[in-house]
N, C-alpha and C. Protein backbone atom coordinates (compact mmCIF):
# COMPACT_ATOMS: atom_id res chain seq x y z
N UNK A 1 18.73 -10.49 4.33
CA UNK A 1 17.71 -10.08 3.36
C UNK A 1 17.43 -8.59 3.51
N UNK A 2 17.76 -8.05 2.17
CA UNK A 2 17.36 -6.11 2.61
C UNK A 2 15.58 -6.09 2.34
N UNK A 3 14.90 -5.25 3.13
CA UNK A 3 13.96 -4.76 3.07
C UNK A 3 13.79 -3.34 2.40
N UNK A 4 13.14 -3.46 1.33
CA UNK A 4 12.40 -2.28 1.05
C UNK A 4 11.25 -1.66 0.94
N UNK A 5 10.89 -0.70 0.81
CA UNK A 5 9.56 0.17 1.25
C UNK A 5 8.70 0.49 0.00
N UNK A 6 7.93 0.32 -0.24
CA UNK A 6 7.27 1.02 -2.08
C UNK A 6 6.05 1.39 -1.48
N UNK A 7 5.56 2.54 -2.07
CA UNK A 7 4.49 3.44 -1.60
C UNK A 7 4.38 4.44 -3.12
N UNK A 8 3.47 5.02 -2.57
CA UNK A 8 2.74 5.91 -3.38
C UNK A 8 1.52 6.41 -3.53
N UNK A 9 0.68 7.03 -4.57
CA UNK A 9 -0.57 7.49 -4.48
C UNK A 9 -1.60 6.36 -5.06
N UNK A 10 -2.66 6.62 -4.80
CA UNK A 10 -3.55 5.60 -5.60
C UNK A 10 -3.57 5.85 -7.23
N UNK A 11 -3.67 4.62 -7.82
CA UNK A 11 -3.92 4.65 -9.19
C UNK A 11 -2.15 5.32 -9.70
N UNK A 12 -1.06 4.97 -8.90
CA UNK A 12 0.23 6.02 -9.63
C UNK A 12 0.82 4.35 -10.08
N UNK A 13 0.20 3.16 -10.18
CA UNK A 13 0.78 1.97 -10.65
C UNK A 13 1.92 1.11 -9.64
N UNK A 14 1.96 1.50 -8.36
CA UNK A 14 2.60 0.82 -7.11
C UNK A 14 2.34 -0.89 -7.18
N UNK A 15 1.03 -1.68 -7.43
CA UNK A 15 1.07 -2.56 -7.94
C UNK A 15 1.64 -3.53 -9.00
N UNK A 16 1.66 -2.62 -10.40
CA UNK A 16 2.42 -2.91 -11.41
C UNK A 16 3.86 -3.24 -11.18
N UNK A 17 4.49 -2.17 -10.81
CA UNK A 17 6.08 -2.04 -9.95
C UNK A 17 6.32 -3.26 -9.09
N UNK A 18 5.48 -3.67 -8.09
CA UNK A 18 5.49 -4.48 -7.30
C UNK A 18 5.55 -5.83 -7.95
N UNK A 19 4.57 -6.09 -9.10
CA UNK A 19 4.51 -7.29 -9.76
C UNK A 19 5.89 -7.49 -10.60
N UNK A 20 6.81 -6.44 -11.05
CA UNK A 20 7.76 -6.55 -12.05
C UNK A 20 9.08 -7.15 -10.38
N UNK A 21 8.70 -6.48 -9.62
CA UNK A 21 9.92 -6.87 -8.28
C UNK A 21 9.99 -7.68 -8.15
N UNK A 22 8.34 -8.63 -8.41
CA UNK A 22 8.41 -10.14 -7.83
C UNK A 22 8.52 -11.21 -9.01
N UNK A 23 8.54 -10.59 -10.42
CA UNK A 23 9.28 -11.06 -11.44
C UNK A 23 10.81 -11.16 -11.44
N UNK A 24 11.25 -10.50 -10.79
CA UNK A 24 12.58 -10.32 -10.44
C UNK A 24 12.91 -11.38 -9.63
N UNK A 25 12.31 -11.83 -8.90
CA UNK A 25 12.55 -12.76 -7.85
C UNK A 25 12.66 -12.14 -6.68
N UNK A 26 12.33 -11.34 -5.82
CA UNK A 26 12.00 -10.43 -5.00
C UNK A 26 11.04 -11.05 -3.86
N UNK A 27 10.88 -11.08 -2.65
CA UNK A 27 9.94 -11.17 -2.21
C UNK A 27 8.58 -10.07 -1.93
N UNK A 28 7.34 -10.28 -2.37
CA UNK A 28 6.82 -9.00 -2.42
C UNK A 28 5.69 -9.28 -1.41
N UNK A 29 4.75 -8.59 -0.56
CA UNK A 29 3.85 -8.20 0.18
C UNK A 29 3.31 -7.24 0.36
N UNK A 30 1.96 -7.04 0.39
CA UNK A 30 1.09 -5.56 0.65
C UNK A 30 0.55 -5.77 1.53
N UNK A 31 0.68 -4.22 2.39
CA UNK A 31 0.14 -3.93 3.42
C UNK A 31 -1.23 -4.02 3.44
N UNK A 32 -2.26 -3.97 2.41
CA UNK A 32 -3.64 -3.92 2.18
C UNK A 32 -3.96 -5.37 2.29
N UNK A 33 -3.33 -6.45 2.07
CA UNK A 33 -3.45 -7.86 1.81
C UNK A 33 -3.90 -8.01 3.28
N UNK A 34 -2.74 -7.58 4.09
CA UNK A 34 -2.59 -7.97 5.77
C UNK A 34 -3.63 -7.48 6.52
N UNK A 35 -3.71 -6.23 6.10
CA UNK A 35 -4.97 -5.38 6.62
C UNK A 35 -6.40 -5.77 6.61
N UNK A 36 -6.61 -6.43 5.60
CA UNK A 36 -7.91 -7.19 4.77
C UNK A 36 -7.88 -8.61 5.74
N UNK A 37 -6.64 -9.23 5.80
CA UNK A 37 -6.90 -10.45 6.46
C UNK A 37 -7.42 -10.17 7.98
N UNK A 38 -7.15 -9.16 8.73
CA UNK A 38 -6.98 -8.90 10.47
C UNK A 38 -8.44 -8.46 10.23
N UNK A 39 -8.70 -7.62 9.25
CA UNK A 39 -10.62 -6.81 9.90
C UNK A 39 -11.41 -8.00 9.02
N UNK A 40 -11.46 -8.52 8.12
CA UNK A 40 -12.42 -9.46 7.37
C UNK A 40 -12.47 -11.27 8.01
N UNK A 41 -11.04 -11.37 8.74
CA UNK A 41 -11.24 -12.69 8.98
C UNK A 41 -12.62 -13.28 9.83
N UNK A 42 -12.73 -14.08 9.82
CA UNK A 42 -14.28 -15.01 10.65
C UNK A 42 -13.33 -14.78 12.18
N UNK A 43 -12.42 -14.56 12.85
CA UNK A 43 -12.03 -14.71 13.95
C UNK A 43 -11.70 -13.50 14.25
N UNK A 44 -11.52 -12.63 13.20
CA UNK A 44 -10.80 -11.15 13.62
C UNK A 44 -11.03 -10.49 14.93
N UNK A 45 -9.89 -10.13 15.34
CA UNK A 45 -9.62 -9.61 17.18
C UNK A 45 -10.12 -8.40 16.73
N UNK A 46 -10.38 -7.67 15.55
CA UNK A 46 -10.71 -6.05 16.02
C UNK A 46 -12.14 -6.10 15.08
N UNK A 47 -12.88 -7.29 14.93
CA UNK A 47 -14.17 -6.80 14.20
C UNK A 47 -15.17 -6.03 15.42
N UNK A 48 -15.02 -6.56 16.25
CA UNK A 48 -16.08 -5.51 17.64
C UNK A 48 -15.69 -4.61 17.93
N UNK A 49 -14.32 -3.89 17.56
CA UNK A 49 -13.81 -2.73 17.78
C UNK A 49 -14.81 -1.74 16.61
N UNK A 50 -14.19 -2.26 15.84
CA UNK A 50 -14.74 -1.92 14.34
C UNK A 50 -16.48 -1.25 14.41
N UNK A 51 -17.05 -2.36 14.81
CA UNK A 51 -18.89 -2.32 14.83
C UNK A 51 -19.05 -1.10 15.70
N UNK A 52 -18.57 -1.55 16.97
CA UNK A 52 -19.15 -0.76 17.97
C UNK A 52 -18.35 0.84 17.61
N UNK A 53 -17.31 1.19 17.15
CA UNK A 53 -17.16 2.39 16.49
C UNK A 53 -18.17 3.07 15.63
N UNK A 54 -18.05 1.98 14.16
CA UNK A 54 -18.82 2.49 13.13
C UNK A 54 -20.20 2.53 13.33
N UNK A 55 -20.74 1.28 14.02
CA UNK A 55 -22.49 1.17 14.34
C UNK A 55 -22.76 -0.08 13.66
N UNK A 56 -23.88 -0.28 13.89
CA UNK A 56 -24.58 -1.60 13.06
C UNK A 56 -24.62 -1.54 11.72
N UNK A 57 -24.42 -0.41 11.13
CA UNK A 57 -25.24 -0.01 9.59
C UNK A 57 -23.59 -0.31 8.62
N UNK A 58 -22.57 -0.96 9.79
CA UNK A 58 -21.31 -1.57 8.84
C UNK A 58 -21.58 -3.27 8.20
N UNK A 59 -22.53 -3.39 8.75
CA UNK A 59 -22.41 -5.05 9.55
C UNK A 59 -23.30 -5.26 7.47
N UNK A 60 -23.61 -6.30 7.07
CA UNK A 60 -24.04 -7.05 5.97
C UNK A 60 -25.79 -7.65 6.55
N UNK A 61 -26.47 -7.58 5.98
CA UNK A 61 -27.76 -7.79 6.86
C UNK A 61 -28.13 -9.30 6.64
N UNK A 62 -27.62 -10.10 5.22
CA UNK A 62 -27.65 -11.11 5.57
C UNK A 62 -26.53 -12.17 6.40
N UNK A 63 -25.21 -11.45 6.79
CA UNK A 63 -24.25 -12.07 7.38
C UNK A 63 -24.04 -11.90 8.33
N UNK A 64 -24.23 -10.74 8.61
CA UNK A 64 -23.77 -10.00 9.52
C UNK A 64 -22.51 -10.16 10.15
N UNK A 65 -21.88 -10.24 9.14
CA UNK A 65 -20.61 -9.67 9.21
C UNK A 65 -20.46 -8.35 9.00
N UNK A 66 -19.03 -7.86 8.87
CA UNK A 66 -18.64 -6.74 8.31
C UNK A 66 -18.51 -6.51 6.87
N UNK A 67 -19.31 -5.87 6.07
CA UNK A 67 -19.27 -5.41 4.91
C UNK A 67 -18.64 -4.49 3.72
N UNK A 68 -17.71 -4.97 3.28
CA UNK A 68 -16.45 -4.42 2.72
C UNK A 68 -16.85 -3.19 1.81
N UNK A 69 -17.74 -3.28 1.67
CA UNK A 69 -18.47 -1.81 0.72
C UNK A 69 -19.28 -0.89 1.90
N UNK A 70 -19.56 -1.46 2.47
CA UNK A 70 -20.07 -0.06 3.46
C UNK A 70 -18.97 0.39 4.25
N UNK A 71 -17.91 -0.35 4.61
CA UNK A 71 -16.20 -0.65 5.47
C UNK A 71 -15.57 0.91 4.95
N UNK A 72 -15.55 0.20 3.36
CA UNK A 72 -14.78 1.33 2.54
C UNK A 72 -15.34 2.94 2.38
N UNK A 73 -16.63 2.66 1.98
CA UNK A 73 -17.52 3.85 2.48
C UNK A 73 -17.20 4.76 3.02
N UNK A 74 -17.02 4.07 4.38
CA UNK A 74 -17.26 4.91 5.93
C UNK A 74 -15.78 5.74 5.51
N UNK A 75 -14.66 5.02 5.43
CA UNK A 75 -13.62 5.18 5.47
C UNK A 75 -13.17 6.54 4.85
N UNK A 76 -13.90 6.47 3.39
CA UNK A 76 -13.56 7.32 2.21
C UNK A 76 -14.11 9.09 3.05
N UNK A 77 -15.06 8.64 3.62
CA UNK A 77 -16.25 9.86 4.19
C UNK A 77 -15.60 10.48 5.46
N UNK A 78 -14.78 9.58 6.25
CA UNK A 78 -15.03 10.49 7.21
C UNK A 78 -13.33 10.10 7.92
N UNK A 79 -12.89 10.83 7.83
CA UNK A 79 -11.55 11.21 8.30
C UNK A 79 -11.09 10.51 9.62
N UNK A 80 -12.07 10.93 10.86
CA UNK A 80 -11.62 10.64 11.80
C UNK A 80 -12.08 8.44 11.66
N UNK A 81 -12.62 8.40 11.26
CA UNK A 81 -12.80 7.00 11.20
C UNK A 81 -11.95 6.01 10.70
N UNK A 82 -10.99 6.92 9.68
CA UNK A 82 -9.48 6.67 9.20
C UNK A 82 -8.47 6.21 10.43
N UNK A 83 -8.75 7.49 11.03
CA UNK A 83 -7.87 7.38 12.13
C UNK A 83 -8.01 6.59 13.09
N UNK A 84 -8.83 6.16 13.21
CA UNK A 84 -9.44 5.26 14.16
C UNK A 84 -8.97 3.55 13.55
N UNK A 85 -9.21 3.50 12.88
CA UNK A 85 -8.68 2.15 11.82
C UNK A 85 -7.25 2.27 11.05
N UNK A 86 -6.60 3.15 11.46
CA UNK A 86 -5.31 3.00 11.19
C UNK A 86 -4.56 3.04 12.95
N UNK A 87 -4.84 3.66 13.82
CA UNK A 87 -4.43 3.01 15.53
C UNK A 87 -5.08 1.64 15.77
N UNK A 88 -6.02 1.51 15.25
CA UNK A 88 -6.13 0.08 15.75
C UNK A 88 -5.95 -1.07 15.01
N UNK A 89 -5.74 -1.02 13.32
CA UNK A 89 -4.72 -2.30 12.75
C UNK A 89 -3.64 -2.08 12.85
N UNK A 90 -2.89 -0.80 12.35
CA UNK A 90 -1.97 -0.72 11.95
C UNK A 90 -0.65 -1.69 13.08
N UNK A 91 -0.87 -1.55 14.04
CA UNK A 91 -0.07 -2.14 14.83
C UNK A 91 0.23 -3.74 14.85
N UNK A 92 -1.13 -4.31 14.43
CA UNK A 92 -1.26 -5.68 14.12
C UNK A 92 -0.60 -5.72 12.80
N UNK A 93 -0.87 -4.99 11.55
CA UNK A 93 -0.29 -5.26 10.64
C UNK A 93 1.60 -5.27 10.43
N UNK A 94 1.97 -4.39 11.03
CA UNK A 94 3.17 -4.16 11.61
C UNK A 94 3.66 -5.76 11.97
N UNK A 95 3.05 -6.10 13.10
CA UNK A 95 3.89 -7.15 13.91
C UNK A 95 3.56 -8.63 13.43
N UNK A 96 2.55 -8.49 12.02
CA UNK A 96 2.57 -9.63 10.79
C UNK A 96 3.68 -8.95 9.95
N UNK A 97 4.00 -8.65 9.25
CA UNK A 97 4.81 -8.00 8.62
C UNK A 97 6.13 -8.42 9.38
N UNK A 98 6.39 -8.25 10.58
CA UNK A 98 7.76 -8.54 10.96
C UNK A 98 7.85 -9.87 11.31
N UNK A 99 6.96 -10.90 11.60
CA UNK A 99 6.71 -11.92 11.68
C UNK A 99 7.15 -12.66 10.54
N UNK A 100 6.38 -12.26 9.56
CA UNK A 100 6.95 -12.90 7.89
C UNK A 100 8.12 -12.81 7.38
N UNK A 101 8.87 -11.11 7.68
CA UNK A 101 10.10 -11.23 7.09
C UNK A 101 11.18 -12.42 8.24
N UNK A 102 10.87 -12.42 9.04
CA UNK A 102 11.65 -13.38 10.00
C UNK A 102 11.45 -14.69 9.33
N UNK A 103 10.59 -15.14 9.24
CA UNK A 103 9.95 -16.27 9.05
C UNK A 103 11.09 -16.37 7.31
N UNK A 104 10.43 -15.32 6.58
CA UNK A 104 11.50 -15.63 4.95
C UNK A 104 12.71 -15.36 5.37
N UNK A 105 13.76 -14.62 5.80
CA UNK A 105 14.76 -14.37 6.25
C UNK A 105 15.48 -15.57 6.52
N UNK A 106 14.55 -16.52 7.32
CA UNK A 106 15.27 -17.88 7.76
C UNK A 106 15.54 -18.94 6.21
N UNK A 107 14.66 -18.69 5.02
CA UNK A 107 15.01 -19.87 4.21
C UNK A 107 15.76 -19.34 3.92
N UNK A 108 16.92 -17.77 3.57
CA UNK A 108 17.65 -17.38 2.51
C UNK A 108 17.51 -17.77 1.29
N UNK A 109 16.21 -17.80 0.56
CA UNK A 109 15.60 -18.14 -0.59
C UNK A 109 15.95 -16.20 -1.39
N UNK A 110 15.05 -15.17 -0.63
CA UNK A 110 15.09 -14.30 -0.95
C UNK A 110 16.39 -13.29 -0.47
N UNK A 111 16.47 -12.71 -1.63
CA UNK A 111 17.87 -11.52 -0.88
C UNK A 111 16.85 -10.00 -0.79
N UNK A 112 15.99 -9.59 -1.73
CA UNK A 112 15.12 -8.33 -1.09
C UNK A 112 14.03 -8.82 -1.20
N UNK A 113 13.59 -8.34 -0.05
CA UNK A 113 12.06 -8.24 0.63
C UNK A 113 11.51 -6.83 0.47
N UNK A 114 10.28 -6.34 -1.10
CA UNK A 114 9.44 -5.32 -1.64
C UNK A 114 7.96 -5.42 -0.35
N UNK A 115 8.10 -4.40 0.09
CA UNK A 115 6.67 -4.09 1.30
C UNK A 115 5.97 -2.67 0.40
N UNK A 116 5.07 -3.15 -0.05
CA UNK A 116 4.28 -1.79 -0.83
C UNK A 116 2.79 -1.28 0.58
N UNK A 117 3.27 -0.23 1.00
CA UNK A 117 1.89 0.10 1.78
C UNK A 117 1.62 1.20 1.21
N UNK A 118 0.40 1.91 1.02
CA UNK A 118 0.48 3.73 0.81
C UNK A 118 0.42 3.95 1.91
N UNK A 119 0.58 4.04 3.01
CA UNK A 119 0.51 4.09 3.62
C UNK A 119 1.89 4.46 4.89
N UNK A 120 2.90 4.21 3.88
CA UNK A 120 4.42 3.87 4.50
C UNK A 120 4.71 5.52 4.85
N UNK A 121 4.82 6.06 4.14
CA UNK A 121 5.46 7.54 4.84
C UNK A 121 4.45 8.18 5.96
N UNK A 122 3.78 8.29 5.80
CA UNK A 122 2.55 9.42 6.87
C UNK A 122 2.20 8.71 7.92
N UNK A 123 2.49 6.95 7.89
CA UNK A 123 2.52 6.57 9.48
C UNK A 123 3.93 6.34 10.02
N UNK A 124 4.78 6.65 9.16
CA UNK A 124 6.35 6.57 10.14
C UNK A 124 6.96 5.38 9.56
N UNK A 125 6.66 4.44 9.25
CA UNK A 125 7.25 3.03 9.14
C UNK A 125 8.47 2.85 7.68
N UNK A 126 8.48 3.93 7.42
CA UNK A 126 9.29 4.27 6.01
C UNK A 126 10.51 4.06 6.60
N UNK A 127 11.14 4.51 8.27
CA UNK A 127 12.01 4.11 8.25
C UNK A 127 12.89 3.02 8.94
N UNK A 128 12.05 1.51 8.88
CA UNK A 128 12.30 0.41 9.17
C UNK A 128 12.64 -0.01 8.11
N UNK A 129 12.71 0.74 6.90
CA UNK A 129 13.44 -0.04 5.95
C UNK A 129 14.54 0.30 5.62
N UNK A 130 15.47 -0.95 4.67
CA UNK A 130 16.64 -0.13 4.43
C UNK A 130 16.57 0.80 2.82
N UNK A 131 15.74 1.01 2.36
CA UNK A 131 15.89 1.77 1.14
C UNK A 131 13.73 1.86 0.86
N UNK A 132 13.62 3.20 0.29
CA UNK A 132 12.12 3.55 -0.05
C UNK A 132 11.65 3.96 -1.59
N UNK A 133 10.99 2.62 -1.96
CA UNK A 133 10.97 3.33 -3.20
C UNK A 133 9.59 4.15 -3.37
N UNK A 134 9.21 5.34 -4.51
CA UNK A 134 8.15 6.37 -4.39
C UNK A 134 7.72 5.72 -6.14
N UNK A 135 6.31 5.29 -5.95
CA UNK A 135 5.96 5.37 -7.43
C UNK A 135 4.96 6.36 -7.66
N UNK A 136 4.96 7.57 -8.65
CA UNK A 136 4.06 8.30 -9.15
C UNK A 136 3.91 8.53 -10.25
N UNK A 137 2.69 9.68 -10.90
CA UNK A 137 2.94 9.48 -12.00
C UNK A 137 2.07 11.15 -12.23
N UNK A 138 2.15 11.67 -12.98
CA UNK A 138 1.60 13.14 -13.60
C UNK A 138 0.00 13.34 -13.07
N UNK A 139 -0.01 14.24 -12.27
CA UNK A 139 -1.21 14.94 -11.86
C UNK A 139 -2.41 14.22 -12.60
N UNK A 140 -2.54 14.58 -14.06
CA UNK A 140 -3.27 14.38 -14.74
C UNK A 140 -3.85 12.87 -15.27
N UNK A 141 -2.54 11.96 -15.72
CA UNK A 141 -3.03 10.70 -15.24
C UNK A 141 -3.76 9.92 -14.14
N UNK A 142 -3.08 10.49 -13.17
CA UNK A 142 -3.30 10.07 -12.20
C UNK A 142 -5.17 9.68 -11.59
N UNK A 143 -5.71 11.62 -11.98
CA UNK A 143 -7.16 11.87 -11.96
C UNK A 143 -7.92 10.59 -12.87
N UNK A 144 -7.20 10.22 -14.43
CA UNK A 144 -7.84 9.66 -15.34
C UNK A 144 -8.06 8.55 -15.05
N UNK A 145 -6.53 7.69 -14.83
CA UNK A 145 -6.86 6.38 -14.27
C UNK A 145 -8.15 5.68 -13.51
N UNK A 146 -7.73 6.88 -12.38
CA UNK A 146 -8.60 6.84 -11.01
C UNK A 146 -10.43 6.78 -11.53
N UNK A 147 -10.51 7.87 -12.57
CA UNK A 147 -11.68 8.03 -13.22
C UNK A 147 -12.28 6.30 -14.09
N UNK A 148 -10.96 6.13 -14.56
CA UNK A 148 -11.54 4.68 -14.93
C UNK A 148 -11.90 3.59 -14.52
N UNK A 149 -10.96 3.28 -13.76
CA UNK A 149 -10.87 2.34 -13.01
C UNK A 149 -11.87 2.15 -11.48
N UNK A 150 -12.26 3.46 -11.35
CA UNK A 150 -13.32 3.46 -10.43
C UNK A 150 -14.81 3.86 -10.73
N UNK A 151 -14.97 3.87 -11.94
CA UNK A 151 -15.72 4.60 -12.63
C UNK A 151 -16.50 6.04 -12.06
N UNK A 152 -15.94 7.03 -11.58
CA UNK A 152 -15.95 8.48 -11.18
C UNK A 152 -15.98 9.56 -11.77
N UNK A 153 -16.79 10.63 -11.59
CA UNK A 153 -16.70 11.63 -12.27
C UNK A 153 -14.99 12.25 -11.81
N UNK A 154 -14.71 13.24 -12.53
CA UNK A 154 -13.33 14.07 -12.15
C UNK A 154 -13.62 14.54 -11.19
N UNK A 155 -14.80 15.42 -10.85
CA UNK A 155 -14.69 16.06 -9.25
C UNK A 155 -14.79 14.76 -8.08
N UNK A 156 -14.91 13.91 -8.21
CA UNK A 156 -14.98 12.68 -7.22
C UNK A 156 -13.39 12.11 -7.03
N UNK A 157 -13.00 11.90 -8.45
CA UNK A 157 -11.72 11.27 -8.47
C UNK A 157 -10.67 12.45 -7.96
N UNK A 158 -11.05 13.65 -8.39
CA UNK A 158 -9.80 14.59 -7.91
C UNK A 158 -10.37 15.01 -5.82
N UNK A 159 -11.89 15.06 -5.82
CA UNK A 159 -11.65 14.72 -4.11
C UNK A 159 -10.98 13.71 -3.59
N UNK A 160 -10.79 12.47 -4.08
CA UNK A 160 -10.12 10.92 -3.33
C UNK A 160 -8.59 11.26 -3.40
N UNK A 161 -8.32 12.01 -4.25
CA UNK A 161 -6.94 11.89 -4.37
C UNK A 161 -6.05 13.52 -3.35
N UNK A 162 -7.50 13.99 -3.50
CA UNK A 162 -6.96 14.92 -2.22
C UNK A 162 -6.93 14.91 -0.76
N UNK A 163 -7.71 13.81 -0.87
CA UNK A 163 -7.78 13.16 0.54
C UNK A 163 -6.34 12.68 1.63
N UNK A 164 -5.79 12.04 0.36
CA UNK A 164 -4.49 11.45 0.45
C UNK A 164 -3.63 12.23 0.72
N UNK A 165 -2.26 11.53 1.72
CA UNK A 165 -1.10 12.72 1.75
C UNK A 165 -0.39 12.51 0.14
N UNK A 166 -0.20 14.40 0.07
CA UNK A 166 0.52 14.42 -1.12
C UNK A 166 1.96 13.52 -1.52
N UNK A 167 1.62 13.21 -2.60
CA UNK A 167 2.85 12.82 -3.51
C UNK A 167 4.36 13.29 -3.16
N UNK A 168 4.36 14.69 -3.17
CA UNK A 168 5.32 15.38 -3.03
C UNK A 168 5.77 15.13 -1.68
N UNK A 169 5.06 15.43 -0.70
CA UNK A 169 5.74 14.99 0.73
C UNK A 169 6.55 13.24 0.57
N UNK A 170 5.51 12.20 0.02
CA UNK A 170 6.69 11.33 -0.45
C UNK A 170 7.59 10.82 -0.86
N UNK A 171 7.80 12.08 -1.71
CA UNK A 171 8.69 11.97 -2.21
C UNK A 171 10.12 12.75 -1.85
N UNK A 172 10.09 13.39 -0.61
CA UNK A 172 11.06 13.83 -0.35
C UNK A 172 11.85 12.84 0.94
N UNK A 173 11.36 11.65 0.90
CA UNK A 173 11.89 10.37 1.90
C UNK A 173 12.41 9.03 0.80
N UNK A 174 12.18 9.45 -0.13
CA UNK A 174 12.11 8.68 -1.48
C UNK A 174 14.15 8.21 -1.70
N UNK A 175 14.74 7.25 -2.25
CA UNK A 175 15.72 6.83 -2.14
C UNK A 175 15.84 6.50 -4.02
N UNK A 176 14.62 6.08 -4.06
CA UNK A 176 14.64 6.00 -5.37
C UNK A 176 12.98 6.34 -6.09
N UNK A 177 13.00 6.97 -7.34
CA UNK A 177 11.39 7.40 -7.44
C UNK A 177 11.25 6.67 -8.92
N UNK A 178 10.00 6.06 -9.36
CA UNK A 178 9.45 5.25 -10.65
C UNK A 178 8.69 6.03 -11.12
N UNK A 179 8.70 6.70 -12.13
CA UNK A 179 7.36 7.65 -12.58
C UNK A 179 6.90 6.74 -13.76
N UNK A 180 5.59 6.46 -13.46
CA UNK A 180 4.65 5.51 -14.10
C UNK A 180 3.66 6.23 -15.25
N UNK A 181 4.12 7.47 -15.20
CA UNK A 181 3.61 8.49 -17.07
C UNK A 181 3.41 7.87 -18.23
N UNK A 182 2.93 7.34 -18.56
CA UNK A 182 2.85 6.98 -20.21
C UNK A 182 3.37 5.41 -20.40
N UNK A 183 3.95 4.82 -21.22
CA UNK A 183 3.77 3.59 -21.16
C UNK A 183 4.05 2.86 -20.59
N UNK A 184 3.67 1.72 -20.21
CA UNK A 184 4.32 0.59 -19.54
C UNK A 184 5.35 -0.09 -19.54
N UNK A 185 5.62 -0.20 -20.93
CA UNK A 185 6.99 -0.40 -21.23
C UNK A 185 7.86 1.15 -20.43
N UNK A 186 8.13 1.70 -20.66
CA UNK A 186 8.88 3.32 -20.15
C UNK A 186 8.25 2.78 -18.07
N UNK A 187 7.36 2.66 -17.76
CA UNK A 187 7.47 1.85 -16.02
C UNK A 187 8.41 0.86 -15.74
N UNK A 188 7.77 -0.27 -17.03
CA UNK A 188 8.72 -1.45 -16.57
C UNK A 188 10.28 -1.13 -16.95
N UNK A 189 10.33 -0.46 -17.52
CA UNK A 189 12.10 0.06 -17.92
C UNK A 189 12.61 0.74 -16.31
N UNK A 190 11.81 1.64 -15.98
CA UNK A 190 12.29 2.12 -15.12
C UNK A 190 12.59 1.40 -13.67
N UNK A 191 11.66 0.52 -13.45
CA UNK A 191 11.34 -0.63 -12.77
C UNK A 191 12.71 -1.46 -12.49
N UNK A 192 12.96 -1.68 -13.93
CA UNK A 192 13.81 -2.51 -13.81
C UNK A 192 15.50 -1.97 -13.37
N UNK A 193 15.62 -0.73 -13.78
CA UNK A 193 16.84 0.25 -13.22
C UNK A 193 16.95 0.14 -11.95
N UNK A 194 15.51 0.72 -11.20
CA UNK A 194 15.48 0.54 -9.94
C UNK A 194 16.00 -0.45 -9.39
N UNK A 195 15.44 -2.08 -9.48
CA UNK A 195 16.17 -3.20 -8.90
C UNK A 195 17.50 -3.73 -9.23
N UNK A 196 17.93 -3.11 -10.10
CA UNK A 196 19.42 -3.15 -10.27
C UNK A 196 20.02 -2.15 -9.47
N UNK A 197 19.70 -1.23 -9.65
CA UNK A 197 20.32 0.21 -8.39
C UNK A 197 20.18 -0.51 -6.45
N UNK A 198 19.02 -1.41 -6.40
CA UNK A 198 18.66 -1.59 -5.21
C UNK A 198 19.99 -3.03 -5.23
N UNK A 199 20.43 -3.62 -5.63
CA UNK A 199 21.20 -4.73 -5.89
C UNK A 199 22.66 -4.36 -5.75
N UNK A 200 22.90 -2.72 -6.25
CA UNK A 200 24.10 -2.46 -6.30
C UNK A 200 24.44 -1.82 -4.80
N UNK A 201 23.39 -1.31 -4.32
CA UNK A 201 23.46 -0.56 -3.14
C UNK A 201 23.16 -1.74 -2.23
N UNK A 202 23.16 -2.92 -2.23
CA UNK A 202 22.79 -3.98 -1.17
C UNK A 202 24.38 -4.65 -1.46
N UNK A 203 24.69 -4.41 -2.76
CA UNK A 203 25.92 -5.49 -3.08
C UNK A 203 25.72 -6.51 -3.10
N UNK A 204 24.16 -7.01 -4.04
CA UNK A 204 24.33 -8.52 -3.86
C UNK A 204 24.42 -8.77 -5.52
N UNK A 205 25.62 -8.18 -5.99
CA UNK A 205 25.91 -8.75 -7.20
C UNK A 205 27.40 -9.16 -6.82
């Protein structure tokens, strides 16, 4: 089973792409799925990591649990707290991730296995795969989307997106790139090139 990598910026349509892969018959997984399961579960090994980092004021006051809107918050605000929550899942998410493809690998149901993280180039893991795909899409969309879909002013949406490592650095690890500009139809076209290109370069036609 080949593994591949899909990444990109927020709001550049990495989801969309992902959903057309697993129309394809593809096996698909996100790194955010895995991530969400390890810090939110009722058993999670790193929620006391988590608290006693961030403080009490993460926790939900009637659950007291961990609270996925103050979680994200913290996250968006303060850099080093990033960092701090990317050394301490990321490693767990990793060794789910390799767990699963083993686990699918054994039915030979799937021939590629799609791993979408944004996350894939700027922590290294881009090259455990055998091929990386980059989805982006025009500066300017990009801001708008983001503006919609999160409902944000432009100076908010264009800080979040500067937050992020640039586009461009991903794209120079990129094997194959989807530019998600303008219609959907013109994505899913491109989309679909891609998994034929990834088919020809695996040789499983």
């Amino acid at each position: 089973m080949m593994q591949v990598g899909l990444t990109g910026g927020i709001c550049t349509g990495k989801t969309f792409v992902l959903d057309i892969f697993k129309k394809l018959g593809c096996y698909t997984l996100q790194a955010d799925e895995l991530s969400q399961k390890i810090i939110f579960a009722p058993d999670s090994p790193v929620a006391q990591a988590i608290i006693d980092a961030f403080g009490e004021g993460i926790l939900n006051p009637q659950t007291q649990e961990i609270s996925r809107d103050a979680f994200s918050r913290e996250l968006f605000e303060d850099p080093s707290k990033r960092e701090f929550i990317n050394r301490l899942v990321h490693p767990l998410v990793r060794a789910e991730r390799e767990r699963l493809m083993k686990e699918i690998g054994k039915t030979t149901v799937y021939e590629i296995f799609v791993y979408e993280s944004a996350l894939l180039v700027e922590s290294g893991i881009w090259r455990d795969f055998d091929a990386v795909v980059v989805v982006f899409t025009h500066a300017e969309e990009q801001v708008r989307r983001l503006m919609k879909r999160n409902q944000l002013s432009r100076e908010e949406a264009e800080s979040r997106i500067r937050s992020q490592f640039p586009l461009s650095e991903k794209l120079k690890v990129a094997h194959y790139a989807i530019d998600t500009t303008g219609s959907f139809e013109k994505a899913e076209a491109q989309a679909l090139e891609t998994y034929h290109l990834l088919r020809k370069r695996f040789q499983l036609d």
